[in-house]
N, C-alpha and C. Protein backbone atom coordinates (compact mmCIF):
# COMPACT_ATOMS: atom_id res chain seq x y z
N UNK A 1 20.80 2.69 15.28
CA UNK A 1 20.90 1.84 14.11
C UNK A 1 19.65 2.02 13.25
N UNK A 2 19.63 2.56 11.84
CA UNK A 2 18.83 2.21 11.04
C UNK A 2 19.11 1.19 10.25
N UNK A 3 17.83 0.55 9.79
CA UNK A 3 17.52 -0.19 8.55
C UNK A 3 17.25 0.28 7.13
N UNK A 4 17.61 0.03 6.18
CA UNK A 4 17.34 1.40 5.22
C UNK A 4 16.97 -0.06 4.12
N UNK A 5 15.91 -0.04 3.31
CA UNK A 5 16.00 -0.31 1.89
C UNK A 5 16.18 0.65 0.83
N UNK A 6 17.08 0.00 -0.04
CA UNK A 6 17.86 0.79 -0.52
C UNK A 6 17.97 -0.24 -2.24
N UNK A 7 16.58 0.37 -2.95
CA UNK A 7 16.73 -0.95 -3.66
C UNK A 7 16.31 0.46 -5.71
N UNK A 8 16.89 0.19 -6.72
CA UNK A 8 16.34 0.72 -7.47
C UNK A 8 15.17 -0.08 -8.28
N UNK A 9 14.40 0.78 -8.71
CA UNK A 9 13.26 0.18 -9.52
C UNK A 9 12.90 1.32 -10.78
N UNK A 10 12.15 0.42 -11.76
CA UNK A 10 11.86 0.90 -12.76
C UNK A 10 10.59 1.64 -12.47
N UNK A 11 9.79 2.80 -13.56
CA UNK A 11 8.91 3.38 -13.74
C UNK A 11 7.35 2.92 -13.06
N UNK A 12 7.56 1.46 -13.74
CA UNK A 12 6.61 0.57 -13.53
C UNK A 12 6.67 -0.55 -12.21
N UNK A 13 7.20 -0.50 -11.52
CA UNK A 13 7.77 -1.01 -10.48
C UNK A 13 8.62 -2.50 -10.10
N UNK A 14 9.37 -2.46 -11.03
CA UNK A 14 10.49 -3.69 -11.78
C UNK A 14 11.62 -3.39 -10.67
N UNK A 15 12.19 -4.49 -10.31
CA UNK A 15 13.88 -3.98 -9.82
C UNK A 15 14.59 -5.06 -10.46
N UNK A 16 14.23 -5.87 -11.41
CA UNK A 16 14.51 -6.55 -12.77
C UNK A 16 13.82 -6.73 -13.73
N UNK A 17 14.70 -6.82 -14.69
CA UNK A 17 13.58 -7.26 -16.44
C UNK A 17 13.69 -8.54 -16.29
N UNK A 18 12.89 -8.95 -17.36
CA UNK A 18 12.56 -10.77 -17.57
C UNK A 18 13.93 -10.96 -17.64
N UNK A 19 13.57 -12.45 -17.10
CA UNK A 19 14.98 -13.42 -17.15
C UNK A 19 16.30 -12.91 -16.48
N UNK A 20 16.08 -12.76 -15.52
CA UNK A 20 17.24 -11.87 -14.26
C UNK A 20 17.80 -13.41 -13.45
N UNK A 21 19.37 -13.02 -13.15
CA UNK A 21 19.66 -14.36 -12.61
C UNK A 21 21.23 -14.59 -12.92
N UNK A 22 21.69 -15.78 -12.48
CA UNK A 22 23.36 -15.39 -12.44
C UNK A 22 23.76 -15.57 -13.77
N UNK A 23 23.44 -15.69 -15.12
CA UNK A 23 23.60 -15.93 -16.27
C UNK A 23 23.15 -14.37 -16.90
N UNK A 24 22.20 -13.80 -16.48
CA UNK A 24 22.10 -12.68 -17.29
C UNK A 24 21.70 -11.42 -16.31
N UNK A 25 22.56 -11.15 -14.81
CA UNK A 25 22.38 -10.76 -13.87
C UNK A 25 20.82 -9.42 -14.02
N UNK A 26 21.00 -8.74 -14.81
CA UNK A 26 19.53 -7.97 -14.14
C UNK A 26 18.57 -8.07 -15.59
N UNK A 27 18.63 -9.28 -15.95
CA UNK A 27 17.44 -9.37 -17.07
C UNK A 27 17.76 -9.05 -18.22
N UNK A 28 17.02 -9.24 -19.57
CA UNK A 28 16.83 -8.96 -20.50
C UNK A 28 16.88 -7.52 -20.71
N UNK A 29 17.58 -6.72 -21.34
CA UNK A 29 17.91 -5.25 -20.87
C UNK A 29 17.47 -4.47 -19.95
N UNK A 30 18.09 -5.19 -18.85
CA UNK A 30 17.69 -4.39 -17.23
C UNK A 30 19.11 -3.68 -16.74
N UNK A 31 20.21 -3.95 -17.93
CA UNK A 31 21.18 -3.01 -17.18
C UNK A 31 20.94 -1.71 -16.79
N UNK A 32 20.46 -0.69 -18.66
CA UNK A 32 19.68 0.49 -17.96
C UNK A 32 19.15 0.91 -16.44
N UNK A 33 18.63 0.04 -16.00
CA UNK A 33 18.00 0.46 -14.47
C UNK A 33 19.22 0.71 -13.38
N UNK A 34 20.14 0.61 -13.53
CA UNK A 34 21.41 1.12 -12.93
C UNK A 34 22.62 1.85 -13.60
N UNK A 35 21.98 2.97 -14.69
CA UNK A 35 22.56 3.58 -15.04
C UNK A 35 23.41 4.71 -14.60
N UNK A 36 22.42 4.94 -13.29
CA UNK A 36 22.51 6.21 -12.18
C UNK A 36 24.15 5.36 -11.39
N UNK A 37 24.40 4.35 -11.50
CA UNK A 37 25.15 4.11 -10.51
C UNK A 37 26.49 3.78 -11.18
N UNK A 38 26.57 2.69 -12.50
CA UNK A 38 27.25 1.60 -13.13
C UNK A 38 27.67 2.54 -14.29
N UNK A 39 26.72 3.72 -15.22
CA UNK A 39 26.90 4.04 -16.45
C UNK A 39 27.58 5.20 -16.28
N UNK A 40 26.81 6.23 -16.91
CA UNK A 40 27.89 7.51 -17.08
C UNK A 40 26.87 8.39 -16.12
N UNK A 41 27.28 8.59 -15.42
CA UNK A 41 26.59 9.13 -13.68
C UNK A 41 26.88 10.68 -13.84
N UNK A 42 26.08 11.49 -13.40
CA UNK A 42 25.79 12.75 -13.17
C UNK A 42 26.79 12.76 -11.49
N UNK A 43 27.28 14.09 -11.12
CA UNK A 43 28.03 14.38 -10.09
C UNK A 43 26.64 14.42 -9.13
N UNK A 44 25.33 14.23 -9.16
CA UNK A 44 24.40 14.21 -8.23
C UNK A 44 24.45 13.04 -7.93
N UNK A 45 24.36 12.14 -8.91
CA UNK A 45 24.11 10.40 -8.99
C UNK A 45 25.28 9.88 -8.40
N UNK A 46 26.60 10.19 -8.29
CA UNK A 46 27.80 9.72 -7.80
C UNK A 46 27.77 10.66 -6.26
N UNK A 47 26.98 11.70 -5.83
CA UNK A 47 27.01 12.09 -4.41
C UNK A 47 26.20 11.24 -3.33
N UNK A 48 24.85 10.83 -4.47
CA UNK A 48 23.82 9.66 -3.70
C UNK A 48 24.40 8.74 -3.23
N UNK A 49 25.26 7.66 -4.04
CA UNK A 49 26.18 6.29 -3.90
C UNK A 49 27.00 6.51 -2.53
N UNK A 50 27.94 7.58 -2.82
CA UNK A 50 29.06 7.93 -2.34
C UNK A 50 28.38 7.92 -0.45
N UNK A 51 27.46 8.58 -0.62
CA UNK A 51 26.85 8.86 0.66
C UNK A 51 26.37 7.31 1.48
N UNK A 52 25.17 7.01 0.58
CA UNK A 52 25.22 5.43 0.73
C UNK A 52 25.62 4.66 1.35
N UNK A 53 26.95 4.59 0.44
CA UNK A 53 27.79 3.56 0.57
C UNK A 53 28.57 3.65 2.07
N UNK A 54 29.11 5.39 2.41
CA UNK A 54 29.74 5.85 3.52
C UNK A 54 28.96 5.26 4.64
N UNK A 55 27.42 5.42 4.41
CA UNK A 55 26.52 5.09 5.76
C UNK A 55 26.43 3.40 6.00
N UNK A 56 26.96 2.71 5.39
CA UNK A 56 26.57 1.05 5.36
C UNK A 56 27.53 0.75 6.15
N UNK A 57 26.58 -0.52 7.39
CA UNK A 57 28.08 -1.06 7.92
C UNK A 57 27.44 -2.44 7.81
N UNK A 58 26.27 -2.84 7.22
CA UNK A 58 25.77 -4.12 6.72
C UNK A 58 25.06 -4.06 6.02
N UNK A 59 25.44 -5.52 5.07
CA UNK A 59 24.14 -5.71 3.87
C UNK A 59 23.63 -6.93 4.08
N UNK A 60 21.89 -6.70 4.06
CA UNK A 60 20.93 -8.16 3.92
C UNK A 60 20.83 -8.02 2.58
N UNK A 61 20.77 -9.04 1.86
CA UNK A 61 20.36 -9.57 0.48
C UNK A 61 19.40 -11.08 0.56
N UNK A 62 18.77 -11.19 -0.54
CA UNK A 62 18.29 -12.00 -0.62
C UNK A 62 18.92 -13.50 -1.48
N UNK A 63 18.42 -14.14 -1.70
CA UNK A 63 18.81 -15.75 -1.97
C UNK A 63 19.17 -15.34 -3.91
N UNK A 64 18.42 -14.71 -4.72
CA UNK A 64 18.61 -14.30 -5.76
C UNK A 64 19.41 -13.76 -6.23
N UNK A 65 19.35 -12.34 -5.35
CA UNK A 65 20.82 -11.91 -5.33
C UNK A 65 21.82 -11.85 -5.61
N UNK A 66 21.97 -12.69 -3.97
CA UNK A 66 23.41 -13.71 -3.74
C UNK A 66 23.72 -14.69 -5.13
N UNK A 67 23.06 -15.47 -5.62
CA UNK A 67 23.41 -16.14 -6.69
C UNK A 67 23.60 -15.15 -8.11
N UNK A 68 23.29 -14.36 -8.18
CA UNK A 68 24.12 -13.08 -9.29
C UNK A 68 25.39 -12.55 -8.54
N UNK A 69 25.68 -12.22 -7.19
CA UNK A 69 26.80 -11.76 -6.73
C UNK A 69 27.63 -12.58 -6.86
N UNK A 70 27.71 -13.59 -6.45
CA UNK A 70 28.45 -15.00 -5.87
C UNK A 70 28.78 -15.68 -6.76
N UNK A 71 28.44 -15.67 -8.53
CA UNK A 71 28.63 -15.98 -9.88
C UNK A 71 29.66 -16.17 -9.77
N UNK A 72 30.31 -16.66 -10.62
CA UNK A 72 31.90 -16.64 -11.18
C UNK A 72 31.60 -15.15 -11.92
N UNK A 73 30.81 -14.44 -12.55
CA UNK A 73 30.63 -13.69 -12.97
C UNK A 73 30.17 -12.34 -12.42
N UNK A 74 30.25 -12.46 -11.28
CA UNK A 74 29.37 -11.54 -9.92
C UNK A 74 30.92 -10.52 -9.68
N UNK A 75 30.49 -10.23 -8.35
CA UNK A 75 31.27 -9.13 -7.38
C UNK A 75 32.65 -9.61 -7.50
N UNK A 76 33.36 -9.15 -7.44
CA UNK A 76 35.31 -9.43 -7.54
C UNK A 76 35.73 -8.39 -6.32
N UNK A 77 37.09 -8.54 -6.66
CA UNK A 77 38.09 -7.09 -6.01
C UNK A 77 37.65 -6.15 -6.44
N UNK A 78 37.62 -5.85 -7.73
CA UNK A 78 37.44 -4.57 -8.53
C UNK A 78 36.12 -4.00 -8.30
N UNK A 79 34.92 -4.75 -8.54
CA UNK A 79 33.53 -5.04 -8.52
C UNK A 79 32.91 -5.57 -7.04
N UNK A 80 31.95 -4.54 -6.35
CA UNK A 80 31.58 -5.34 -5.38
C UNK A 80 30.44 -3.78 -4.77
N UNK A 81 30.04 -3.86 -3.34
CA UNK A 81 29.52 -3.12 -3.08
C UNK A 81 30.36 -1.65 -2.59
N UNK A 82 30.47 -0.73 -3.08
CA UNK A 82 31.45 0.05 -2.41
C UNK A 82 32.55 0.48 -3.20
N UNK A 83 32.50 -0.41 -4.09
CA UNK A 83 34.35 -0.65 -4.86
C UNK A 83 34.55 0.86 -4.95
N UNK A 84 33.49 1.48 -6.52
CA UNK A 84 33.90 2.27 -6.87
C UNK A 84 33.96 3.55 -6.11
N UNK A 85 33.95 3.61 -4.41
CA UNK A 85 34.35 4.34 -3.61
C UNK A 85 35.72 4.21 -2.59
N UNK A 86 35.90 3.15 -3.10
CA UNK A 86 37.65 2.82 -2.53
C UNK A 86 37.17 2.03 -1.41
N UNK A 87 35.88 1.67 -0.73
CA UNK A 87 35.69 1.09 0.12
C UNK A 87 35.68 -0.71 0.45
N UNK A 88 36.59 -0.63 1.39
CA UNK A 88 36.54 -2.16 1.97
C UNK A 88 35.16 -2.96 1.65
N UNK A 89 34.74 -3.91 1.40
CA UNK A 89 32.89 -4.78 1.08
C UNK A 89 32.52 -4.45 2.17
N UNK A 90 31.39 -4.33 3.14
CA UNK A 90 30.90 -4.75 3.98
C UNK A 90 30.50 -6.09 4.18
N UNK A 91 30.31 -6.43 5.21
CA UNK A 91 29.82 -8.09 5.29
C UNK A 91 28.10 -8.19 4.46
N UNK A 92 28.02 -9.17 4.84
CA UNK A 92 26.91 -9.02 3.68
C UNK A 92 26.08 -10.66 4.47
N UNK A 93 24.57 -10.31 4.83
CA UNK A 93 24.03 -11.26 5.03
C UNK A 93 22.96 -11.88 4.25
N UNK A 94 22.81 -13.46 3.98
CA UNK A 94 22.28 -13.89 2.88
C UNK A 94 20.60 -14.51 3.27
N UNK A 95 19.60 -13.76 2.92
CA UNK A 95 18.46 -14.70 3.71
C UNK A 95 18.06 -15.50 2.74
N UNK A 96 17.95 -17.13 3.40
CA UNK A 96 17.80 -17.96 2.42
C UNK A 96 17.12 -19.17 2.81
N UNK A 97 16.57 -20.24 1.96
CA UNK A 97 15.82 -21.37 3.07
C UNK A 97 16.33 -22.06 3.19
N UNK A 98 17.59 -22.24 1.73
CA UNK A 98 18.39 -23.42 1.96
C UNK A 98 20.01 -23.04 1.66
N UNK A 99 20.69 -23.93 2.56
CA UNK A 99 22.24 -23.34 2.43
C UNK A 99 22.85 -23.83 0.98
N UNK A 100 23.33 -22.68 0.20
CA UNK A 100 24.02 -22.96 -0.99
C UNK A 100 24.89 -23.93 -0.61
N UNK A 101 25.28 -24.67 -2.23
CA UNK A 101 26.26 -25.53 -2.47
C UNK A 101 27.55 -25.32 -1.66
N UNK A 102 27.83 -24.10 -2.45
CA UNK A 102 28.85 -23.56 -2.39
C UNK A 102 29.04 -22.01 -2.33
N UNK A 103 30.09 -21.42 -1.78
CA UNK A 103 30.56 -19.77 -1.43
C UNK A 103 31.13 -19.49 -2.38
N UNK A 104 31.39 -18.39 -3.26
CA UNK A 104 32.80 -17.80 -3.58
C UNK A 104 32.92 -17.16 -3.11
N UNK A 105 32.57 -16.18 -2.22
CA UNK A 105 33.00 -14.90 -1.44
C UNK A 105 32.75 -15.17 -0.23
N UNK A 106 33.74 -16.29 0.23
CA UNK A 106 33.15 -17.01 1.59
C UNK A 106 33.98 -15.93 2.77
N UNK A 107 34.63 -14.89 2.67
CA UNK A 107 35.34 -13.53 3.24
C UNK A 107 34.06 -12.68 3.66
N UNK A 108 32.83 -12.27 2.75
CA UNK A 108 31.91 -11.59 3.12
C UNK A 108 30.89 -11.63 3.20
N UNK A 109 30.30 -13.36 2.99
CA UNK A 109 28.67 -13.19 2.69
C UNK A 109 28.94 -14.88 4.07
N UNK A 110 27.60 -14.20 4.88
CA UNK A 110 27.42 -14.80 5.69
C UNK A 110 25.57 -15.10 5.43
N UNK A 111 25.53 -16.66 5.39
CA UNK A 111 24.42 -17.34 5.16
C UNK A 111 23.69 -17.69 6.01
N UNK A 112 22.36 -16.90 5.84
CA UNK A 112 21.44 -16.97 7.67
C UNK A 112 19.97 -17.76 7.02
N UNK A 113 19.63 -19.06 7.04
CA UNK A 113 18.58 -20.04 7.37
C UNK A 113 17.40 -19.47 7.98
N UNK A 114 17.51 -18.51 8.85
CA UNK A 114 16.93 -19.00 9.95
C UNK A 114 15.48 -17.24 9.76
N UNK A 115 15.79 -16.81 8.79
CA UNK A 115 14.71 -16.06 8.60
C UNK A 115 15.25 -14.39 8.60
N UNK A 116 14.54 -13.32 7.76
CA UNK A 116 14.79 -11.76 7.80
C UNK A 116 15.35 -11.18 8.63
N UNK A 117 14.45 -11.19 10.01
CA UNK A 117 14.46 -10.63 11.22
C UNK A 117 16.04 -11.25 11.80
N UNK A 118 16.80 -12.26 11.95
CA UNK A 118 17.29 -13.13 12.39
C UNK A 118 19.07 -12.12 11.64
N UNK A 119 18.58 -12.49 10.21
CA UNK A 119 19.34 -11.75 9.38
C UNK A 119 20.13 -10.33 10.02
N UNK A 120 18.48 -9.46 10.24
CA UNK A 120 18.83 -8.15 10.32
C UNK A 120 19.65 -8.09 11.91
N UNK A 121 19.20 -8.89 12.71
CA UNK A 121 20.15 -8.88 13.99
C UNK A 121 21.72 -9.16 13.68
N UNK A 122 22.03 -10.17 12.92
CA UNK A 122 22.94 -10.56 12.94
C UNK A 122 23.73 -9.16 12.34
N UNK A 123 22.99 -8.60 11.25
CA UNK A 123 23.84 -7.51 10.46
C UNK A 123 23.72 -6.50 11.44
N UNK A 124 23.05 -6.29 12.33
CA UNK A 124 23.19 -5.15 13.28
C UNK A 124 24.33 -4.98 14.31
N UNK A 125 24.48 -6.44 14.53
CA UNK A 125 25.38 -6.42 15.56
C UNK A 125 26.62 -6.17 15.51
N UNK A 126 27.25 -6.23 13.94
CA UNK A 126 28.55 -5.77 13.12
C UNK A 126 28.46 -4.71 12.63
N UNK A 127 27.63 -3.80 12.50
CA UNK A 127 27.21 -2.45 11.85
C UNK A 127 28.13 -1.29 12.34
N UNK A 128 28.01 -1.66 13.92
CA UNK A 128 28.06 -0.45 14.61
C UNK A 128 27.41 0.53 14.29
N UNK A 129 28.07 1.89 14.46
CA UNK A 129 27.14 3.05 14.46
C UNK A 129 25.87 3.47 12.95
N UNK A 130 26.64 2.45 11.91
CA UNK A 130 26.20 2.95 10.45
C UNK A 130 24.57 1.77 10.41
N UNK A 131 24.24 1.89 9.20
CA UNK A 131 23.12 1.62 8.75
C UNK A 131 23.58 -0.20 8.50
N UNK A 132 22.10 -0.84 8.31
CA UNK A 132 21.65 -2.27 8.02
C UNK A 132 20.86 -1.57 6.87
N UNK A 133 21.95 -2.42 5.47
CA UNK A 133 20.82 -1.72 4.02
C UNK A 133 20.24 -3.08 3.78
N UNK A 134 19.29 -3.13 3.58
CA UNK A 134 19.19 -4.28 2.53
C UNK A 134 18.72 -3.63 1.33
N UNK A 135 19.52 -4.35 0.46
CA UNK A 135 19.70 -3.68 -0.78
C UNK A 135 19.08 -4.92 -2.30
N UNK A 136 18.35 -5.91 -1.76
CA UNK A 136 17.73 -7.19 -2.96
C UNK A 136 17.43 -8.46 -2.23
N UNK A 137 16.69 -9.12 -3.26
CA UNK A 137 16.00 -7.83 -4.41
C UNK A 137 14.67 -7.81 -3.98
N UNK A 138 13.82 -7.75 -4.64
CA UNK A 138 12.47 -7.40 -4.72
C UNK A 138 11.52 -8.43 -3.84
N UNK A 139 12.03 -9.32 -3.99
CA UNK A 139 10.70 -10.23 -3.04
C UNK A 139 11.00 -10.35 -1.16
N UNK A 140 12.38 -9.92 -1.21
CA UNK A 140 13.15 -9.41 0.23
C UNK A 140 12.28 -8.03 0.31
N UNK A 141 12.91 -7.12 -0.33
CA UNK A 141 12.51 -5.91 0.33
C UNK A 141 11.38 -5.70 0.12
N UNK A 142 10.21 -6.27 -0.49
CA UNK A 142 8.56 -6.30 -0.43
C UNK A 142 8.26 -6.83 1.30
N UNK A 143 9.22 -7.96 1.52
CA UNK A 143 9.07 -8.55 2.91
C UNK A 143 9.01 -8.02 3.65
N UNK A 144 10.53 -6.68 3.47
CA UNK A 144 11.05 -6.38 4.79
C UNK A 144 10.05 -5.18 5.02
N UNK A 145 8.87 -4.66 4.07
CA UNK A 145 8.59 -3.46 4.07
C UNK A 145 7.18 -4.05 4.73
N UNK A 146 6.29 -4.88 4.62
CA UNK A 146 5.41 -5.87 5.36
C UNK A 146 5.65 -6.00 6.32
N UNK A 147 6.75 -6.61 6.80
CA UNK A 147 6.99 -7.14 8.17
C UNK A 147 7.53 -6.16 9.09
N UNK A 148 7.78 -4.87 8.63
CA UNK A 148 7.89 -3.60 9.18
C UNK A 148 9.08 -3.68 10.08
N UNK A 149 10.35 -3.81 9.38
CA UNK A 149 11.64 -3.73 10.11
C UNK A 149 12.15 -2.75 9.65
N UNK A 150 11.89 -2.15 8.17
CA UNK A 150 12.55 -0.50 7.65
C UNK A 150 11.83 0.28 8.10
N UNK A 151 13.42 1.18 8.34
CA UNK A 151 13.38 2.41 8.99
C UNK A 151 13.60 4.02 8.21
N UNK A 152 13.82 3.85 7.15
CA UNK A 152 14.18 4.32 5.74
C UNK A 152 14.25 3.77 4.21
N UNK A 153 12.87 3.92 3.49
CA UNK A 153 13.10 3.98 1.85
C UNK A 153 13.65 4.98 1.20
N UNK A 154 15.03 3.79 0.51
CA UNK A 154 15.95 5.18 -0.59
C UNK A 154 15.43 3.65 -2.14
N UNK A 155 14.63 4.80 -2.56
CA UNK A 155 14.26 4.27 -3.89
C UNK A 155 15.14 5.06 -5.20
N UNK A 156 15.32 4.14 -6.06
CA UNK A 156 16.06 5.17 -7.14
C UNK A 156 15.15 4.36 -8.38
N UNK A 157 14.34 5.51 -8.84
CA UNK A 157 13.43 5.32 -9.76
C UNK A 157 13.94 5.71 -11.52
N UNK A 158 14.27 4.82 -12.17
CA UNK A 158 15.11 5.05 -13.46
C UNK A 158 13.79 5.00 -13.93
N UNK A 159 14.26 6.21 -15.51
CA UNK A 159 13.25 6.35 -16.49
C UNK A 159 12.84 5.41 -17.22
N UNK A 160 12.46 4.30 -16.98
CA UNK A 160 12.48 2.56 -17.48
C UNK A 160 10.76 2.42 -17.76
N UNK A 161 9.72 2.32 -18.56
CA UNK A 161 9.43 0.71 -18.51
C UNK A 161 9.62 -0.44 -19.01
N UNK A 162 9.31 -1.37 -17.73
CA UNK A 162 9.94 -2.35 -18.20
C UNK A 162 8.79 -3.17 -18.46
N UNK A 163 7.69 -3.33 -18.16
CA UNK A 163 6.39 -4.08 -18.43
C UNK A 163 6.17 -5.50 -17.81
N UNK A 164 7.58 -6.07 -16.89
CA UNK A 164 7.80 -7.43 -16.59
C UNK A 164 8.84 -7.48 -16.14
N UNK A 165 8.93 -8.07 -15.04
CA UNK A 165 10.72 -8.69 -14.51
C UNK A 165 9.97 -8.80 -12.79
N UNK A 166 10.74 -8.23 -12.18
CA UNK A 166 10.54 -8.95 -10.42
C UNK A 166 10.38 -7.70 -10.42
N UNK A 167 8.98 -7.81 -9.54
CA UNK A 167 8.20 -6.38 -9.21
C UNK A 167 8.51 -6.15 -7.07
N UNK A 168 8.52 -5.04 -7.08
CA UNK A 168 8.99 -4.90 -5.29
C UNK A 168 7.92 -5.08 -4.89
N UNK A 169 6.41 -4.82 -5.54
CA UNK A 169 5.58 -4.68 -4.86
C UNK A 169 4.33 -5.54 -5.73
N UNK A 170 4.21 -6.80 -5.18
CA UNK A 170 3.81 -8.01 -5.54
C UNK A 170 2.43 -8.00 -5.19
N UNK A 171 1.90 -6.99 -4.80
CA UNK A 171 -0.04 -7.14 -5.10
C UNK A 171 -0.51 -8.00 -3.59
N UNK A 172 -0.04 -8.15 -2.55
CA UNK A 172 0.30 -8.33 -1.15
C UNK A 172 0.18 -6.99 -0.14
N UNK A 173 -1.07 -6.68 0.43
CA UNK A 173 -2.01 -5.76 0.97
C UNK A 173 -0.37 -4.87 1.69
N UNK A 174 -0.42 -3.84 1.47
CA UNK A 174 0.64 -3.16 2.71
C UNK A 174 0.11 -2.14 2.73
N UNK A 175 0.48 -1.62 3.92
CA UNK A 175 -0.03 -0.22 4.41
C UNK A 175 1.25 0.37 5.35
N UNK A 176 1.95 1.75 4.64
CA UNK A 176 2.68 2.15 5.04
C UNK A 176 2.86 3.65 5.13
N UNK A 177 3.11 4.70 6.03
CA UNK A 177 2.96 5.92 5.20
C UNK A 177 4.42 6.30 5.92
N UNK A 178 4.95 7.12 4.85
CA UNK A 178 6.15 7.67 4.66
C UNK A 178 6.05 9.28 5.13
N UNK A 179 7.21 9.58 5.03
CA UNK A 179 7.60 11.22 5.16
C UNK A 179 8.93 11.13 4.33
N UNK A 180 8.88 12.40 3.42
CA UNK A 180 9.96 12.37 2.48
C UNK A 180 11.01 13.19 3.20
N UNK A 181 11.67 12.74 2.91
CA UNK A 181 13.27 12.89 3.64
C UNK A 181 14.59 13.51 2.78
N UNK A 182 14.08 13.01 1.39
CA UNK A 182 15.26 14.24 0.72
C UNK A 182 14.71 13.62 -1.03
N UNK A 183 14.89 14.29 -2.08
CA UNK A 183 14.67 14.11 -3.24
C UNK A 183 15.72 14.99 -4.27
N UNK A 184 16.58 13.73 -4.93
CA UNK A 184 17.33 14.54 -5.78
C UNK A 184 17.02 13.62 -7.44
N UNK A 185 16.72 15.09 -8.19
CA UNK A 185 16.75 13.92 -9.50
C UNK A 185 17.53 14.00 -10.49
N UNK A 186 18.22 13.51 -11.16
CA UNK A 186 18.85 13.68 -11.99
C UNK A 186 18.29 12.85 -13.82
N UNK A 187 18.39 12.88 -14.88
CA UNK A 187 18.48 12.17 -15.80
C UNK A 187 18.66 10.96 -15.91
N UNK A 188 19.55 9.96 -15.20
CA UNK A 188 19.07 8.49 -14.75
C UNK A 188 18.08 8.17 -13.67
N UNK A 189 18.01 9.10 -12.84
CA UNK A 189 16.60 8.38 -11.81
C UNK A 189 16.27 9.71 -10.53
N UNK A 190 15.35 9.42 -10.06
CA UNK A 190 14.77 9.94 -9.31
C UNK A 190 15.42 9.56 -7.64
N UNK A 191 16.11 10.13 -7.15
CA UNK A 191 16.43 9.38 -5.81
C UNK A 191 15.66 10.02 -4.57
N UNK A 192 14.54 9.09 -4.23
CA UNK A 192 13.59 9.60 -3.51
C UNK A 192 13.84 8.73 -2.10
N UNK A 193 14.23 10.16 -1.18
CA UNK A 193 14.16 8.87 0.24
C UNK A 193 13.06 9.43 1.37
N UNK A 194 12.88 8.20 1.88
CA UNK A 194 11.23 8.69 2.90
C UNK A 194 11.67 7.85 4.17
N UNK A 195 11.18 8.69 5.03
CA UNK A 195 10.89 7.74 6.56
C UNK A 195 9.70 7.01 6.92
N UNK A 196 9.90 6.16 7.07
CA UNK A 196 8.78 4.95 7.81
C UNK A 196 8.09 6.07 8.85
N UNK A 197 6.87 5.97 9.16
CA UNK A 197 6.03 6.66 10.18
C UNK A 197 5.53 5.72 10.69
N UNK A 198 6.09 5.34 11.76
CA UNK A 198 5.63 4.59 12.96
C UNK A 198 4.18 4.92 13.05
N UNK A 199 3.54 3.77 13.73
CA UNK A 199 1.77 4.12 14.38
C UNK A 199 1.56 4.44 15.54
């Protein structure tokens, strides 16, 4: 079982513009930053996803997130993680401090209290053979990369700055060293993936 973050970010190290949230899901023109995935995609940019998506058999998300997914305006049938590969959702775990109101996608998002680590078990144990992504946003996967539970960074670096929005990497001491693992770039982003190097 790997853990993979699997999160895109801007130039400047954004994985939203200002004012991100279930009303204006990735900010003040932060759609751009998922152009590689959502817009008009290069056959490189649609092999990255495709692959991705094949390797996921769980998703951690964070509390932010979830409240852009879970919108009336969020993930659907059509729209979701996977869709545009014909694939079933995966389950999807929510780390959070406090239990939402309310579900709309009470079929795939399972709400874990009880902390990251707690999370990532739970998503492991439904995975089977495939990957635990956590895939958001930024103040999660700053965590998960601290608290040293990833086992693989797949960054997708769009030609963006953004100068402001939710930064992955919040000025919070880390020390990590990588080994690059594959690099493809295309005209929407850079898809750079590295392995965690154990000590």
């Amino acid at each position: 079982m790997t853990v993979v973050l699997d999160i895109t970010i801007s130039l400047d190290g954004f994985v939203t513009a200002p004012n991100a949230g279930p009303d204006y899901g990735l900010g003040d023109d932060g759609l751009p930053l998922h152009e590689w995935a959502i817009g008009d995609r290069t056959d490189d940019d649609v092999r990255v996803l495709a692959r991705a998506t094949a390797a996921t058999g769980a998703v951690v998300m964070g509390r932010h997130t979830f409240d852009v997914v879970d919108a009336p305006g969020g993930w659907n049938e059509e729209r979701h993680y996977g869709a545009d590969q014909g694939d079933e959702p995966p389950p999807c775990f929510v780390v959070t401090h406090h239990q939402p109101e309310r579900v709309r996608l009470t079929d795939r998002m399972v709400i874990v209290t009880t902390g990251l680590r707690d999370a990532i078990a739970q998503a492991t144990a439904v995975a089977g053979d495939k990957d635990v992504v956590i895939m958001g946003g930024g103040e999660l996967g700053g965590a998960a990369l601290r608290e040293g539970v990833v086992d693989r960074v797949h960054l997708h670096v769009a030609p963006l700055l953004l100068g402001a929005g939710t930064p992955l990497f919040d000025g919070t001491r880390l020390s990590l060293r990588l080994d690059e693992a594959a690099t493809v770039i295309t005209p929407h982003a850079a898809h750079l993936c590295y392995e965690v190097v154990r000590p």
